[in-house]
C-alpha atoms as a PDB file:
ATOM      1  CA  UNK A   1     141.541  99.930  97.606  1.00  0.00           C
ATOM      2  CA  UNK A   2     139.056  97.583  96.051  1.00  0.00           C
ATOM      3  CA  UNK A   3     137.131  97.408  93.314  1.00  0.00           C
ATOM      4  CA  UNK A   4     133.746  99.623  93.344  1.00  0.00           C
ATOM      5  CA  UNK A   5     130.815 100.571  91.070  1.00  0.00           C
ATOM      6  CA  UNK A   6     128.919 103.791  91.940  1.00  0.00           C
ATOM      7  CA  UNK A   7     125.681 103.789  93.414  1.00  0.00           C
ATOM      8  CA  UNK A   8     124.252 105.224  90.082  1.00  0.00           C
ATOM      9  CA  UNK A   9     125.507 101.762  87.915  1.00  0.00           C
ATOM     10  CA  UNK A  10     124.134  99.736  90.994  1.00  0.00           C
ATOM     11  CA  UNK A  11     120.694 101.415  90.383  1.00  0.00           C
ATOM     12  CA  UNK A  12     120.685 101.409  86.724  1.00  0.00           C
ATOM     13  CA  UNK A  13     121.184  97.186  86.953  1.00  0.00           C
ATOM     14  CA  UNK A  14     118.042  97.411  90.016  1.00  0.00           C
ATOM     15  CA  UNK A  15     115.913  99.412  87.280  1.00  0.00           C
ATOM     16  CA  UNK A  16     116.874  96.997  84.726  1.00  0.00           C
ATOM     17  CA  UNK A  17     116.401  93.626  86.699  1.00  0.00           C
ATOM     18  CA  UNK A  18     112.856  95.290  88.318  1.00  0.00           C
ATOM     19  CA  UNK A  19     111.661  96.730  85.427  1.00  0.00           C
ATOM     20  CA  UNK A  20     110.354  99.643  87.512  1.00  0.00           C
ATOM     21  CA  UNK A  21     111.724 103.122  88.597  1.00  0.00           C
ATOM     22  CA  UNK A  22     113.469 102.905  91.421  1.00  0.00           C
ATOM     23  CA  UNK A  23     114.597 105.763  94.157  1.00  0.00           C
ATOM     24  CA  UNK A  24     117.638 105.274  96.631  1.00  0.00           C
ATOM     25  CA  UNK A  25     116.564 106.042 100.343  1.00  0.00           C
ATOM     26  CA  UNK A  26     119.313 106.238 103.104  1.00  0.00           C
ATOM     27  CA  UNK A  27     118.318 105.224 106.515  1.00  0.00           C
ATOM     28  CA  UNK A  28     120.173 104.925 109.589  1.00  0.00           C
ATOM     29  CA  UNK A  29     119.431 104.257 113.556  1.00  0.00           C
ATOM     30  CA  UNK A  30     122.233 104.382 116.244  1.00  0.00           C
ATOM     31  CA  UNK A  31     123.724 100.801 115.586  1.00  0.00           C
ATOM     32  CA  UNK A  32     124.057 101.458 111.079  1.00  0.00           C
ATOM     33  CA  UNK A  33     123.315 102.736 107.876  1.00  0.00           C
ATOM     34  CA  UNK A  34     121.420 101.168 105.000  1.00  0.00           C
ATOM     35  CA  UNK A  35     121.026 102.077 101.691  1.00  0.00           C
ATOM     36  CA  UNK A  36     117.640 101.097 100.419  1.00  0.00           C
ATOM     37  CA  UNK A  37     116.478 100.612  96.688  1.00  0.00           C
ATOM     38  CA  UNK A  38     113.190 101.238  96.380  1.00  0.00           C
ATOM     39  CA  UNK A  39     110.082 101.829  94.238  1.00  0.00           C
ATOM     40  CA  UNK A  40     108.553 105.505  94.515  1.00  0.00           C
ATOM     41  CA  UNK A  41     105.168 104.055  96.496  1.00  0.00           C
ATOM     42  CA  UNK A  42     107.141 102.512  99.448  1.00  0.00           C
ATOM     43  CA  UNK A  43     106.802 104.082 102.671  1.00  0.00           C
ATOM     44  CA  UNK A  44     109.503 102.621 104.773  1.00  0.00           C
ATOM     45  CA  UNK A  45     110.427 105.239 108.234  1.00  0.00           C
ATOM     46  CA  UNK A  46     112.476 102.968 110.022  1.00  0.00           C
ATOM     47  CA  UNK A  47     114.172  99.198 110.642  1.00  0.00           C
ATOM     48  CA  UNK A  48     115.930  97.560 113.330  1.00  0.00           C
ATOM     49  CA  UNK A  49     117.731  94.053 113.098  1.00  0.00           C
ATOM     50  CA  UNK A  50     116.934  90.963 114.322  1.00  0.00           C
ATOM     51  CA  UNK A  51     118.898  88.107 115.004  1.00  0.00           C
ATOM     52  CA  UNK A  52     117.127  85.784 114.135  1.00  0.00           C
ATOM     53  CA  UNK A  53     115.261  87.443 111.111  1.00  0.00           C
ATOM     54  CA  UNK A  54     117.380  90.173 109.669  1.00  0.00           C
ATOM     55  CA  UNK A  55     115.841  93.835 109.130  1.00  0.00           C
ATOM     56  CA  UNK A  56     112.869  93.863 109.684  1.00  0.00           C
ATOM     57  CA  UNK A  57     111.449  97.487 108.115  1.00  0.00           C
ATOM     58  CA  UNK A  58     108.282  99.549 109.610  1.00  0.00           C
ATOM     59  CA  UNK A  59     106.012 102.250 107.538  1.00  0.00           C
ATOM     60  CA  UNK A  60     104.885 105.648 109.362  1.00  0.00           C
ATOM     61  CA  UNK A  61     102.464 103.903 111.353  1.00  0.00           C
ATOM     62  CA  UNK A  62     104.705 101.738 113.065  1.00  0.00           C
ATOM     63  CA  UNK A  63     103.064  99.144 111.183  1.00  0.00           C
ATOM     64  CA  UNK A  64     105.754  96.282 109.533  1.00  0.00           C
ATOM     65  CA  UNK A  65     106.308  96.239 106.191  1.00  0.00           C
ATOM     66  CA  UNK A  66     105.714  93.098 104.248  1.00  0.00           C
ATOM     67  CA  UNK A  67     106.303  93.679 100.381  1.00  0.00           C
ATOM     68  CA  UNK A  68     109.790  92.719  99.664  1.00  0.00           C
ATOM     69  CA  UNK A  69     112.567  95.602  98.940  1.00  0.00           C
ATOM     70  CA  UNK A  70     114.094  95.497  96.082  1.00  0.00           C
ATOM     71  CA  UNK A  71     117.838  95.631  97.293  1.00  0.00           C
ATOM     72  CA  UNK A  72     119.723  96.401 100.509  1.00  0.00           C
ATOM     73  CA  UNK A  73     122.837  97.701 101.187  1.00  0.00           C
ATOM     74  CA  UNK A  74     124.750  97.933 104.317  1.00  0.00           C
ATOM     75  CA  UNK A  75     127.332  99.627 105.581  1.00  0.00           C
ATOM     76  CA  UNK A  76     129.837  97.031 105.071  1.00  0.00           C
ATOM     77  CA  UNK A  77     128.827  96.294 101.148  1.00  0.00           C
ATOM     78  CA  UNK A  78     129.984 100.422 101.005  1.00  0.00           C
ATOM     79  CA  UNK A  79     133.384 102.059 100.500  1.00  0.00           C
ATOM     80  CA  UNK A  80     133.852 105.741  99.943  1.00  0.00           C
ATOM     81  CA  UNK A  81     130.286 105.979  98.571  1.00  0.00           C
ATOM     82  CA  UNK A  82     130.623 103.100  96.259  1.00  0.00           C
ATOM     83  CA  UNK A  83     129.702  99.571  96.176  1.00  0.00           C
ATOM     84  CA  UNK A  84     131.863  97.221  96.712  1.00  0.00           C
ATOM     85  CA  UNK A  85     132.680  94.596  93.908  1.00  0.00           C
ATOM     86  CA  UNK A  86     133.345  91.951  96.315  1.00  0.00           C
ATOM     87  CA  UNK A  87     130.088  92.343  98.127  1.00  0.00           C
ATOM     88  CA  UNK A  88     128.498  91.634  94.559  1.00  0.00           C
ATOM     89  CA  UNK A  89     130.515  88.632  93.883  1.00  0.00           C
ATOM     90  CA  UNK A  90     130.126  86.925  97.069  1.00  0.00           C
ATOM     91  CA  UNK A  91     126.338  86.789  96.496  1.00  0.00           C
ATOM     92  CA  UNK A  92     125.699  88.855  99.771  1.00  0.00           C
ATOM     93  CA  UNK A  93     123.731  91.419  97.292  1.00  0.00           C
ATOM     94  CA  UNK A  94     120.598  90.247  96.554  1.00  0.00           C
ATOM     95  CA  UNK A  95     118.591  92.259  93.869  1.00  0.00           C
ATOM     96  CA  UNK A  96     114.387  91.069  94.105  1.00  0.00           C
ATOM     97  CA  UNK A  97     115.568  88.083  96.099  1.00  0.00           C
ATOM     98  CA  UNK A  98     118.341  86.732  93.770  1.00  0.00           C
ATOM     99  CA  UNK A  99     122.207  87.178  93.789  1.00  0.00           C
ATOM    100  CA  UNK A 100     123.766  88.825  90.859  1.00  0.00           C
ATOM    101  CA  UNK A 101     125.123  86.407  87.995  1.00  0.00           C
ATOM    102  CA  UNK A 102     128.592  86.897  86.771  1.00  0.00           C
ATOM    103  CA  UNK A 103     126.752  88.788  83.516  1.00  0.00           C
ATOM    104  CA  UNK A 104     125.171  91.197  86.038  1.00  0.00           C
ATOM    105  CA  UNK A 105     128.833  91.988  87.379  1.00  0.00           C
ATOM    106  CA  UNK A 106     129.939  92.362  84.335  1.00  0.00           C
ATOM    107  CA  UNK A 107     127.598  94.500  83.201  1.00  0.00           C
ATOM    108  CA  UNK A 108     128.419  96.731  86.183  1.00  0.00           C
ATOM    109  CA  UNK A 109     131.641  96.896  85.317  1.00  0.00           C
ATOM    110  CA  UNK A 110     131.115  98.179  82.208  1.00  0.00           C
ATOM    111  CA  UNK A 111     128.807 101.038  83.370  1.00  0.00           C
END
């Protein structure tokens, strides 16, 4: 098995790097699952992908969203309900638009 962090150390690093309270919202559609970190005022209801532009995310009025989220998780970057370490380290996590640095990973580890 690899190396995980729980979801809670994951948002604790989101808070930290954000400097904002942030709420975990689970989605899902009949292709995946995402788990989205979010601030309490988004309004996100649903997302599909798109090949050429990644998820795209849509509030309650079927209207896109355009503020950035925070950080994304897939299915893939998940492993018995934790986050996978390798995810982290291959930069494919990006927390407000930036992959983690080696101290952020560390800092994980440690929580």
């Amino acid at each position: 098995m690899a190396k995980a962090i729980s979801l809670h150390a994951m948002k604790t690093l989101v808070e930290k790097k954000m400097k904002k309270k942030i709420l975990l919202k689970m989605m899902w559609n009949d292709n995946e699952k995402l788990t989205l970190f979010i601030i309490p005022n988004m309004k996100i209801n649903s997302f599909i992908f798109d090949e050429k532009e990644g998820y795209l995310f849509y509030d309650l009025d079927g209207k896109p969203v355009t503020y950035d989220i925070p950080c994304i998780l897939t299915e893939a970057d998940l492993e018995d309900g934790k986050v996978k370490l390798e995810a982290l380290q291959r930069k494919k996590v990006l927390v407000n638009n930036e992959p983690l640095s080696s101290e952020d990973i560390a800092l994980l580890e440690e929580l």
